[in-house]
Protein backbone atom coordinates (compact mmCIF):
# COMPACT_ATOMS: atom_id res chain seq x y z
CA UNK A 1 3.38 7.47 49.89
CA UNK A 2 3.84 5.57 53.29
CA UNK A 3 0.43 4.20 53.17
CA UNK A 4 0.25 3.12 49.66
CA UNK A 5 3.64 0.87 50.76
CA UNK A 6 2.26 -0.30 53.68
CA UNK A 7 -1.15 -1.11 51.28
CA UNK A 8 1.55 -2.93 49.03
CA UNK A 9 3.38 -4.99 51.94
CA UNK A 10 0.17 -6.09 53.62
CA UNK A 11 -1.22 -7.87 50.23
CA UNK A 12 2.02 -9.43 49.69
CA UNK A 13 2.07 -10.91 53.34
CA UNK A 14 -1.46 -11.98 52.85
CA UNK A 15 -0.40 -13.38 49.14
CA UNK A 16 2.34 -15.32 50.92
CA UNK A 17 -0.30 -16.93 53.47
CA UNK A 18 -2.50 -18.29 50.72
CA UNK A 19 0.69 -19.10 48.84
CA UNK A 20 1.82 -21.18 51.17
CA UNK A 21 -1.37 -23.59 51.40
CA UNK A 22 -0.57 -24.21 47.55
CA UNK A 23 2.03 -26.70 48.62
CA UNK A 24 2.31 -30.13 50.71
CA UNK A 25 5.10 -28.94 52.73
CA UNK A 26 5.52 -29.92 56.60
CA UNK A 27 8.37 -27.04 57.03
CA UNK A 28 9.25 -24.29 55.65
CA UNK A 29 12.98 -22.10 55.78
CA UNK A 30 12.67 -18.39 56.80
CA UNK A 31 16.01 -16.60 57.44
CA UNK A 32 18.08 -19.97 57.26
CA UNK A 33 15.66 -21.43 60.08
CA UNK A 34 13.34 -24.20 59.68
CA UNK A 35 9.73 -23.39 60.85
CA UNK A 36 6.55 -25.56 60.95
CA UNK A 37 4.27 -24.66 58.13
CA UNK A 38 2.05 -23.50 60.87
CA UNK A 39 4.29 -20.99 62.90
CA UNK A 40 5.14 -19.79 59.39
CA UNK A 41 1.69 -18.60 58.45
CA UNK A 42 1.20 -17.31 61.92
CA UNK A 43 4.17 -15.02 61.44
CA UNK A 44 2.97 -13.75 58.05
CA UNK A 45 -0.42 -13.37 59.02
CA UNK A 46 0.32 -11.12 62.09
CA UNK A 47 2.60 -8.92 59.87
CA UNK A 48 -0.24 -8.64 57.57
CA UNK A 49 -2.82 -7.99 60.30
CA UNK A 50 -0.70 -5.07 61.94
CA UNK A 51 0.27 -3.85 58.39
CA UNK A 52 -3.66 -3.42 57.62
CA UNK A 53 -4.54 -2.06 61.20
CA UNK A 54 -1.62 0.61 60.64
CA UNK A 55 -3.06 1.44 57.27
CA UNK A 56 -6.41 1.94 58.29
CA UNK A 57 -5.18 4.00 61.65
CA UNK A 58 -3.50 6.13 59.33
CA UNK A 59 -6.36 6.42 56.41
CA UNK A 60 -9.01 8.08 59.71
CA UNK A 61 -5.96 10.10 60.31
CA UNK A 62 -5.73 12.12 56.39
């Protein structure tokens, strides 16, 4: 069950990523803070990288 949620989480980071090039915006809010478009794909793009790293980890595992 763990796995298929991290699975879950890691397309909706990545969905977020390509969401965000949709738009023409400079800045973006996260958690009440303004971030540059930039740093804001970064973030969302690490989660997603870990989130697929730990899934994979754990797939050779079971």
């Amino acid at each position: 069950m763990r796995k298929t949620v991290n699975l879950i989480i890691g397309i909706l980071a990545l969905g977020i990523v390509f969401y965000s090039f949709l738009g023409n915006s400079e800045y973006t809010s996260i958690f009440g803070f303004e971030l540059n478009i930039w740093i804001y794909r970064l973030i969302w793009s690490v989660v997603a990288i870990l989130i697929f790293y730990e899934y994979s980890k754990k797939k050779k595992v079971s």
